[in-house]
Protein backbone atom coordinates (compact mmCIF):
# COMPACT_ATOMS: atom_id res chain seq x y z
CA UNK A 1 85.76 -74.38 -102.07
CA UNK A 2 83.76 -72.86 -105.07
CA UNK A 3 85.95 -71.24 -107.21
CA UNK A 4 84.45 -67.61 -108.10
CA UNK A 5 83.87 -66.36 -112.31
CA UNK A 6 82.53 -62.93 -113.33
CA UNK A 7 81.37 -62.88 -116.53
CA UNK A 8 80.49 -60.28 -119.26
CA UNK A 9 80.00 -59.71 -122.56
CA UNK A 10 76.95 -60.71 -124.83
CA UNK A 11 73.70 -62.11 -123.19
CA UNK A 12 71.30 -62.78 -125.21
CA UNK A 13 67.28 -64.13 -125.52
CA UNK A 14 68.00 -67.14 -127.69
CA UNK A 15 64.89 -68.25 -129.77
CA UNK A 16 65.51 -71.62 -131.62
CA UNK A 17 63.29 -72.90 -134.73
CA UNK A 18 63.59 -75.74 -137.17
CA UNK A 19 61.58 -75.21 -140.06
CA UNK A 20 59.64 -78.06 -140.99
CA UNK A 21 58.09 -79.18 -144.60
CA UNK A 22 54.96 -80.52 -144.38
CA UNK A 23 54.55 -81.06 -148.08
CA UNK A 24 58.05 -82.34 -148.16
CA UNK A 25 61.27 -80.34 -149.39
CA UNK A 26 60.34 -80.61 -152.67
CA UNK A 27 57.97 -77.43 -152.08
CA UNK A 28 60.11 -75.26 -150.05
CA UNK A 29 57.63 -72.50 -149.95
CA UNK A 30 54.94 -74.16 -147.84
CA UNK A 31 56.94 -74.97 -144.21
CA UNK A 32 56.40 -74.70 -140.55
CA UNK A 33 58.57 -72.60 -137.77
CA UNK A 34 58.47 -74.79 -134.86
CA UNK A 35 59.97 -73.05 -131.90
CA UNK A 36 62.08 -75.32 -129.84
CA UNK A 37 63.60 -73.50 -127.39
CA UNK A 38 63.48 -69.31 -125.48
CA UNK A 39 66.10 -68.72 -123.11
CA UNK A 40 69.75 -66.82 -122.44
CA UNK A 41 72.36 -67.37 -124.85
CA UNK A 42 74.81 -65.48 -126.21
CA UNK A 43 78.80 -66.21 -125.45
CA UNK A 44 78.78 -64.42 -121.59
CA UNK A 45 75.32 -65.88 -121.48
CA UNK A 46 76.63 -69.77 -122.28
CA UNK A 47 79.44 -69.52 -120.30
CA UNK A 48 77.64 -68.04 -117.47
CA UNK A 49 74.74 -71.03 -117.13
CA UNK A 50 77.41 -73.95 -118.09
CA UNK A 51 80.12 -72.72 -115.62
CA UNK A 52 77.23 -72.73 -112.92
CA UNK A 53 76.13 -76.09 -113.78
CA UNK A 54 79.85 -77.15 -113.39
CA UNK A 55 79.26 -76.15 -109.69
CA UNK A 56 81.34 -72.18 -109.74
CA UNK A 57 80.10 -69.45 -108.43
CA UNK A 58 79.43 -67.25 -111.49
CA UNK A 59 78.59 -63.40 -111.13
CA UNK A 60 76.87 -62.54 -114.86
CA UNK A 61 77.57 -58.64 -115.54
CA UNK A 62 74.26 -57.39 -117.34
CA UNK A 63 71.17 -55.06 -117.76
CA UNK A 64 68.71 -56.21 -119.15
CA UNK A 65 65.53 -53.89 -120.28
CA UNK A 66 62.34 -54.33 -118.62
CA UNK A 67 60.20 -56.12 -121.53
CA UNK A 68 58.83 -60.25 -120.61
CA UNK A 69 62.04 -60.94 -122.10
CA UNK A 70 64.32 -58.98 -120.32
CA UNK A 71 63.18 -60.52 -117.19
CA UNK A 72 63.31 -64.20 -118.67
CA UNK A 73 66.50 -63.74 -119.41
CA UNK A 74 67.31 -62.26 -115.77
CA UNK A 75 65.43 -65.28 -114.60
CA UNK A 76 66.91 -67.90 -116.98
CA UNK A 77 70.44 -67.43 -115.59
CA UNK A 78 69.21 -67.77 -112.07
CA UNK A 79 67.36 -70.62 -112.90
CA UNK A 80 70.73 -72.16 -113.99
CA UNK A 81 72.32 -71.45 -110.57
CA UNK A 82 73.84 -68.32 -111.69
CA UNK A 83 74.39 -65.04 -108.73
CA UNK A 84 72.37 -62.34 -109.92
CA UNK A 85 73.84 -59.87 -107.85
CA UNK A 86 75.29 -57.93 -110.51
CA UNK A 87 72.01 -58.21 -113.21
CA UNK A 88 68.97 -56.09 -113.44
CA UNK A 89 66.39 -55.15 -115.84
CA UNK A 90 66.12 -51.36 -115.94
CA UNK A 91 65.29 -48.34 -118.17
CA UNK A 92 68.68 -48.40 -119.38
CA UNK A 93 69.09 -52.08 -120.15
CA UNK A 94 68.75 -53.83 -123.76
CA UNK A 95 67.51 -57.15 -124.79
CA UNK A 96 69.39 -58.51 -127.27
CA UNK A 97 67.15 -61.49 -128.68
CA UNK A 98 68.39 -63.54 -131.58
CA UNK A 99 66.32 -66.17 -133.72
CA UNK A 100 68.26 -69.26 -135.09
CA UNK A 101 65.85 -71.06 -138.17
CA UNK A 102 67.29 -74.04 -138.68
CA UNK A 103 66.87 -76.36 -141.78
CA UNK A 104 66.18 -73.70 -143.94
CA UNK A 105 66.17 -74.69 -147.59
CA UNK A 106 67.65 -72.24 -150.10
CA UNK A 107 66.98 -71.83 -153.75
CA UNK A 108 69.99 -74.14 -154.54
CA UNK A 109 68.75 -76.70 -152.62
CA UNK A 110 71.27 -76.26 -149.86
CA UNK A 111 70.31 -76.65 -145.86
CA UNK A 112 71.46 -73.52 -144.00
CA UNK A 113 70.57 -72.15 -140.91
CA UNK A 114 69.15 -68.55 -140.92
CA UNK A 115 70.00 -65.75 -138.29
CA UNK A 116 68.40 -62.60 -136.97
CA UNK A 117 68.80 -60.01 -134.43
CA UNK A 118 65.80 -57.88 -133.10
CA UNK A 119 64.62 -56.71 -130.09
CA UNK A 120 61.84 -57.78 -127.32
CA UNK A 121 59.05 -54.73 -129.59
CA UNK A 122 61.31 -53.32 -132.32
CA UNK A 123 63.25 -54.82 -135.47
CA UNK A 124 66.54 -52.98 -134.11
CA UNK A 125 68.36 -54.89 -130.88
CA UNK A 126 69.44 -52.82 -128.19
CA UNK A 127 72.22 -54.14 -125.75
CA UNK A 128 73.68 -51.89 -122.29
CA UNK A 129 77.27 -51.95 -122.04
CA UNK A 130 78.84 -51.15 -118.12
CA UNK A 131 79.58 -47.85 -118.42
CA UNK A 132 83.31 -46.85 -117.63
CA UNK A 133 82.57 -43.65 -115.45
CA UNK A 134 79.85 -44.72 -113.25
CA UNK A 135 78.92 -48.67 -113.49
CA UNK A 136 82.84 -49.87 -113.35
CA UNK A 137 83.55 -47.98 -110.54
CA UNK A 138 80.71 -49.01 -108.57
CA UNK A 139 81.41 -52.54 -109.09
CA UNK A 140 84.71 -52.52 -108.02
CA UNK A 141 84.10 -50.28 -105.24
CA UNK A 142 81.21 -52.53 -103.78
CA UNK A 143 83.30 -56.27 -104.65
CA UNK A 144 84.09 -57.77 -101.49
CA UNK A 145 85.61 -60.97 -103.22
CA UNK A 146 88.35 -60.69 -105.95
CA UNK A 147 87.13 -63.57 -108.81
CA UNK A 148 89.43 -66.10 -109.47
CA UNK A 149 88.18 -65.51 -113.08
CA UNK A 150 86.84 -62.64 -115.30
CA UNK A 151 85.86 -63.27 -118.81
CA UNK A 152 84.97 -60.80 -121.14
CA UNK A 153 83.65 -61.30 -124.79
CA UNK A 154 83.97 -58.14 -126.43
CA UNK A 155 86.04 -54.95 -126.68
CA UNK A 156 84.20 -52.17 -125.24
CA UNK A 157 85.41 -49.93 -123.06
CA UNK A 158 83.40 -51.29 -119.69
CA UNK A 159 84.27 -54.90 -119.97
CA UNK A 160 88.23 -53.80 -120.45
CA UNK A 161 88.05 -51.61 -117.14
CA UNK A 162 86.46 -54.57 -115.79
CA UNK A 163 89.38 -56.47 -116.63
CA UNK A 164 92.04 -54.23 -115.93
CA UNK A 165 90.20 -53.36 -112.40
CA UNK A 166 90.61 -57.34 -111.43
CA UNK A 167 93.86 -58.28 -113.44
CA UNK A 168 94.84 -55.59 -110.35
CA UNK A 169 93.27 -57.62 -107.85
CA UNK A 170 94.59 -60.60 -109.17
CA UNK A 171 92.39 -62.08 -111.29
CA UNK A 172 93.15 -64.95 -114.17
CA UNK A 173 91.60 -62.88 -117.03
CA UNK A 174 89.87 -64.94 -120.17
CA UNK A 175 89.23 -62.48 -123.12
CA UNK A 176 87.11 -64.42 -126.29
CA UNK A 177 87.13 -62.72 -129.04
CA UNK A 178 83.69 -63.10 -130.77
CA UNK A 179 83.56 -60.53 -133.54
CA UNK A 180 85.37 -60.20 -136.92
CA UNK A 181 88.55 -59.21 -136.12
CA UNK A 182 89.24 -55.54 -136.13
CA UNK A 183 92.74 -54.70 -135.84
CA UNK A 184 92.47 -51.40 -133.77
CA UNK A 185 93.12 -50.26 -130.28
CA UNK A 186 90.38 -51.53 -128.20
CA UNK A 187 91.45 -55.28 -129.53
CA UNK A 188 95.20 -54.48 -128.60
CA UNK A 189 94.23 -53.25 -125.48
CA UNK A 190 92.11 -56.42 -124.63
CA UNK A 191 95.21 -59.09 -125.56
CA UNK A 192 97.16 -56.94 -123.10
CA UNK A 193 95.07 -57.10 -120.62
CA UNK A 194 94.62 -61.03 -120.95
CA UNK A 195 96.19 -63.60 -119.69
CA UNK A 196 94.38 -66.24 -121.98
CA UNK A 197 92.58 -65.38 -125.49
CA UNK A 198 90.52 -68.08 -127.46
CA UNK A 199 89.39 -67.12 -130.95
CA UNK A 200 88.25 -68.33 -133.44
CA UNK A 201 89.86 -69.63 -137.23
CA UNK A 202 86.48 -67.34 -138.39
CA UNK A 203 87.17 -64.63 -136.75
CA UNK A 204 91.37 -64.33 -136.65
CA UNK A 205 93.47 -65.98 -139.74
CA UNK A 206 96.04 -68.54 -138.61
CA UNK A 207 98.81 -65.86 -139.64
CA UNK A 208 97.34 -63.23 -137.82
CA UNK A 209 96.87 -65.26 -134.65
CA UNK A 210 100.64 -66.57 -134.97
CA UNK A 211 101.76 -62.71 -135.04
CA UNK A 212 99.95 -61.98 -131.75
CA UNK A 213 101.85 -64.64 -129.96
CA UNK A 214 104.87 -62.92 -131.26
CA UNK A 215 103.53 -59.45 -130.05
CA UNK A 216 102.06 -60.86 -126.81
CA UNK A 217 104.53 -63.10 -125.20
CA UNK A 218 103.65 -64.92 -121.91
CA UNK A 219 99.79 -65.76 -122.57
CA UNK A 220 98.56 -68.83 -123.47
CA UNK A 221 96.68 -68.46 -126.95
CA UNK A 222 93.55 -70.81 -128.18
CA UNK A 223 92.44 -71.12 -131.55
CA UNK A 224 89.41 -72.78 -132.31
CA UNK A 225 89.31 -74.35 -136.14
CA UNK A 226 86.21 -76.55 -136.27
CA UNK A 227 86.42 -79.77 -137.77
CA UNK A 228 90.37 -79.48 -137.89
CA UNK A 229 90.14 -79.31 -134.24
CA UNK A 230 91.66 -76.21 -131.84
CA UNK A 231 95.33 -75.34 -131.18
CA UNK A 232 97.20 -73.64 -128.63
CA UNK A 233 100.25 -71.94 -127.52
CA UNK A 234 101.63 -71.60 -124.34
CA UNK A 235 103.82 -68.44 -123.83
CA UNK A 236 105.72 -68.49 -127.21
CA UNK A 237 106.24 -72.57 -126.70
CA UNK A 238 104.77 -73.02 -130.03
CA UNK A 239 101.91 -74.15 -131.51
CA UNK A 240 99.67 -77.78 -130.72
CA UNK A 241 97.11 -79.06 -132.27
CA UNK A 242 93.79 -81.14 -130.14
CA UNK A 243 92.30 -82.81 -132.53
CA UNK A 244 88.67 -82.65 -132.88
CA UNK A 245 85.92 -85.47 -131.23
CA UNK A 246 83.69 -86.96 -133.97
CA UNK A 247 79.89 -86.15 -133.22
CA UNK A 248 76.67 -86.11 -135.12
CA UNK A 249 75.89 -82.60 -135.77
CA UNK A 250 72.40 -81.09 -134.91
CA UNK A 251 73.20 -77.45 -134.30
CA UNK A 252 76.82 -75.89 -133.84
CA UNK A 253 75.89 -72.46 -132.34
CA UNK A 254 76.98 -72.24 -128.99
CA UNK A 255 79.66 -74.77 -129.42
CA UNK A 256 82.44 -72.66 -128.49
CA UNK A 257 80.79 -71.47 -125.88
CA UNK A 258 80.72 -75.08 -124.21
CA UNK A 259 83.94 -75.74 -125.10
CA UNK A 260 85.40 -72.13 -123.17
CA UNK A 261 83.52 -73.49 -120.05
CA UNK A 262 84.44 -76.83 -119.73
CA UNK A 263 88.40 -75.62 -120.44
CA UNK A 264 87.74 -73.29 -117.54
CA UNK A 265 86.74 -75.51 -115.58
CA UNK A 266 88.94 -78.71 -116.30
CA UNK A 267 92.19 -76.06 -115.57
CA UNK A 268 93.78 -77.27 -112.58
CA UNK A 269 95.94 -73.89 -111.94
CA UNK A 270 94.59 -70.44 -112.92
CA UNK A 271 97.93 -68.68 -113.34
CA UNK A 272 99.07 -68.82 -116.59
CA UNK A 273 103.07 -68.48 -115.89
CA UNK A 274 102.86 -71.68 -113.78
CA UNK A 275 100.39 -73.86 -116.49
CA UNK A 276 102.06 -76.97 -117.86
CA UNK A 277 101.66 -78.08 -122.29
CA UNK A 278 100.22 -81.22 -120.53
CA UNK A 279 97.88 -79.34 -117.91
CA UNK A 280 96.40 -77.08 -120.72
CA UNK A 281 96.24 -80.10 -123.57
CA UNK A 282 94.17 -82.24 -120.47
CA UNK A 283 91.89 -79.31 -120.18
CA UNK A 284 91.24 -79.05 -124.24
CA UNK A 285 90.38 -82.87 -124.69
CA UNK A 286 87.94 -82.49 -122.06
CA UNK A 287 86.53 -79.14 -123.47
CA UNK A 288 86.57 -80.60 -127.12
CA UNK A 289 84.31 -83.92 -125.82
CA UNK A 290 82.09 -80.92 -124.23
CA UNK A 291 81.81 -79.60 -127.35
CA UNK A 292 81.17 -82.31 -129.38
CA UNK A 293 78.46 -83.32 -126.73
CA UNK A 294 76.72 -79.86 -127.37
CA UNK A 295 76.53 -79.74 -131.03
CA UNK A 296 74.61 -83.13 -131.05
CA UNK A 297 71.59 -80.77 -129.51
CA UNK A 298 69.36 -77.94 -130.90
CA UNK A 299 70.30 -74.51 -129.15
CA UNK A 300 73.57 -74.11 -126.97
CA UNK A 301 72.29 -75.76 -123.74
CA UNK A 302 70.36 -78.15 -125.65
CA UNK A 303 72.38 -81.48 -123.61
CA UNK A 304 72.10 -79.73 -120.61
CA UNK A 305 68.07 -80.01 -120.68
CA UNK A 306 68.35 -83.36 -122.43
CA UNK A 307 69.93 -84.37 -118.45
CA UNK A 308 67.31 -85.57 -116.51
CA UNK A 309 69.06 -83.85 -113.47
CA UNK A 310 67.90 -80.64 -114.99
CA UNK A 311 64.42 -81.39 -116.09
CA UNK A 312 63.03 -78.48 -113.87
CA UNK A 313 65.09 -76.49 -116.29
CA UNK A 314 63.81 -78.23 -119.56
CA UNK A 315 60.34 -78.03 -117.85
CA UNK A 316 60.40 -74.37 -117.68
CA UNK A 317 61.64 -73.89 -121.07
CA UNK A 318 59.16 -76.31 -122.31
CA UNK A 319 56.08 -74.01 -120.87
CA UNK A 320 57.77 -70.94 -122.47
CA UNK A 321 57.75 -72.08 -125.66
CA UNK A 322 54.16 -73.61 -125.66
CA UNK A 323 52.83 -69.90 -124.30
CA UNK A 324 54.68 -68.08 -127.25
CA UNK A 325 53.45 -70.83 -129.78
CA UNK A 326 50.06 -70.22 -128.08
CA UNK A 327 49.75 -66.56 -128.29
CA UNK A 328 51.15 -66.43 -131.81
C-alpha cells in the first residue's frame, strides 16, 4: 500500500542558467545566459515531485496564479505523478519564480552563483499562503484520508493549522525550517507541533539547535552541515554525526530537498517514539547518497531527468526551455 504525504510550503517556477563566456573568462563582460531548465522547485515543490517518483501518494498544498507559469507549475507536479487535488491556479494565487545564474564570474575572479526572485509580469514575487479561517478548514473538513505524513516548510499561520489539524488525526508531522532563523512565536509553535525538524547549519547555529533539543524533548532533530555531513538526535539520546558522500559538485540548490525525501522515504516506522538510532542513521546514509547524487546535476531534479525512465519528463522540459529561448 502507497503510503500518503501532504505537502506545503514553498513552490516555486525554477529557471536555471549557466552563463557562458564566449570570449573566454578573461572578458567577463561579454557572456551568454543559457537557460537549462523551467519547472517547480522550491523545498514543498522538491519534495513533492521526488516523494512521487519514490512511488507515495503526495497531495501538494498550493495556488498558483493564473499566468503560463502558474499553470506550468500546476502541470509540472502532475507531470511528476503528483495528486493535484489540493492545487489550483486562481485570482488569488502567486507564482513565485526564482532564476539561479550559475558560473557567474565576479570582479575578484571568484565563480558564484547568482539568485533572484520575481514574478511571472512584475519584478516583485507574489506567493498565496492557505488561509487559516477559510482554506484550513475546508481542507480538513473535505479529507477523507488522514496522511501518514504532512510536511510543512515555513511558519505561517496556514501551514501550522495544517499541521496541528493532522498531528490530531494522527499524522507523523515533518517541519523544515528553510528561512534564517527567527526566534519568535510562530517558530516555537512549529517545533511543538513537530514530531521531526531538519534544518539547516545556515539557517540554525549548532548551539542554538542543541538548546531546542533541550526545550523540545521527544522529537527526533536533523541538522544538515554540508560538507561536514548532517547530524541527528533522537529524543534527547544525543547527538550523531552521518558523514557526508563525496560527489562532484555541479549545482547544490535543491540538495536538501533530495536528501528530506529520500529520508522520508527510506523510514521504515513513521512514529517517532518507536524509531530506533539504527533505523534513523539507515535512513540518513541513504538520504545523504541521494543527495550527493543530486548535486552532481544542474537544477534540483536535474538526475531525475538525466534517468532515462523519465525522459517524457526531460522531454517536456526540454521544449519549454527551447520556446522561452525562442521567444526571447
Amino acid at each position: 500500500m502507497k503510503r500518503t504525504i501532504i505537502t506545503a510550503g514553498d513552490f516555486n517556477l525554477d529557471e536555471i542558467f549557466v552563463r557562458e563566456y564566449p570570449e573566454g573568462t578573461e572578458n567577463r563582460r561579454k557572456f551568454v545566459d543559457r537557460m537549462v531548465s523551467c519547472q517547480i522547485g522550491g523545498n514543498a515543490g522538491n519534495v513533492s515531485v521526488e516523494l512521487a517518483v519514490m512511488g507515495w501518494d503526495v497531495y501538494p498544498v498550493v495556488t498558483f496564479d493564473e499566468s503560463p507559469q502558474g499553470h506550468w507549475a500546476k502541470d509540472d507536479l502532475a507531470m511528476y505523478g503528483c495528486n493535484n487535488r489540493f492545487v489550483s491556479c486562481g485570482p488569488k494565487g502567486g507564482t513565485f519564480m526564482f532564476r539561479a545564474t550559475h558560473n557567474r564570474i565576479m570582479k575578484d575572479g571568484s565563480i558564484t552563483m547568482g539568485r533572484r526572485a520575481f514574478g511571472p509580469a512584475s519584478m516583485f514575487p507574489k506567493r498565496h499562503n492557505i488561509t487559516v479561517k477559510d482554506e484550513v478548514p475546508a481542507l480538513l473538513g473535505a479529507l477523507d484520508f488522514v496522511p501518514d505524513v504532512f510536511f510543512f516548510g515555513s511558519t505561517v499561520p496556514g501551514h501550522r493549522a495544517l499541521a496541528e489539524g493532522l498531528r490530531e488525526r494522527g499524522s507523523l508531522i515533518y517541519f523544515e525550517n528553510q528561512n534564517a532563523l527567527k526566534l519568535e512565536n510562530a517558530l516555537y509553535k512549529s517545533l511543538e507541533l513537530a514530531h521531526i525538524i531538519k534544518m539547516s547549519d545556515e539557517h540554525a547555529s549548532l548551539d542554538q539547535a542543541n538548546a531546542f533539543v533541550t526545550d523540545y524533548p521527544g522529537k527526533l532533530f536533523i541538522q544538515s552541515m554540508g560538507k561536514n555531513g548532517v547530524r541527528y538526535n533522537l529524543r534527547g539520546q544525543g547527538w550523531v554525526t552521518v558523514p557526508a558522500v563525496p560527489a562532484k559538485v555541479v549545482d547544490t540548490e535543491g540538495a536538501g530537498d533530495a536528501m528530506t525525501a529520500a529520508f522520508i522515504n527510506a523510514l521504515p516506522c513513521l512514529d517517532v517514539a518507536n524509531l530506533t538510532q539504527d533505523q534513523v542513521q539507515a535512513a540518513l546514509e541513504v538520504a545523504q547518497k541521494a543527495s550527493a547524487l543530486a548535486i552532481q546535476y544542474y537544477g534540483s531534479k536535474g538526475y531525475i531527468m538525466n534517468d532515462p525512465q523519465y525522459a517524457h519528463i526531460a522531454k517536456v522540459i526540454k521544449d519549454r526551455v527551447e520556446t522561452i529561448t525562442d521567444n526571447r
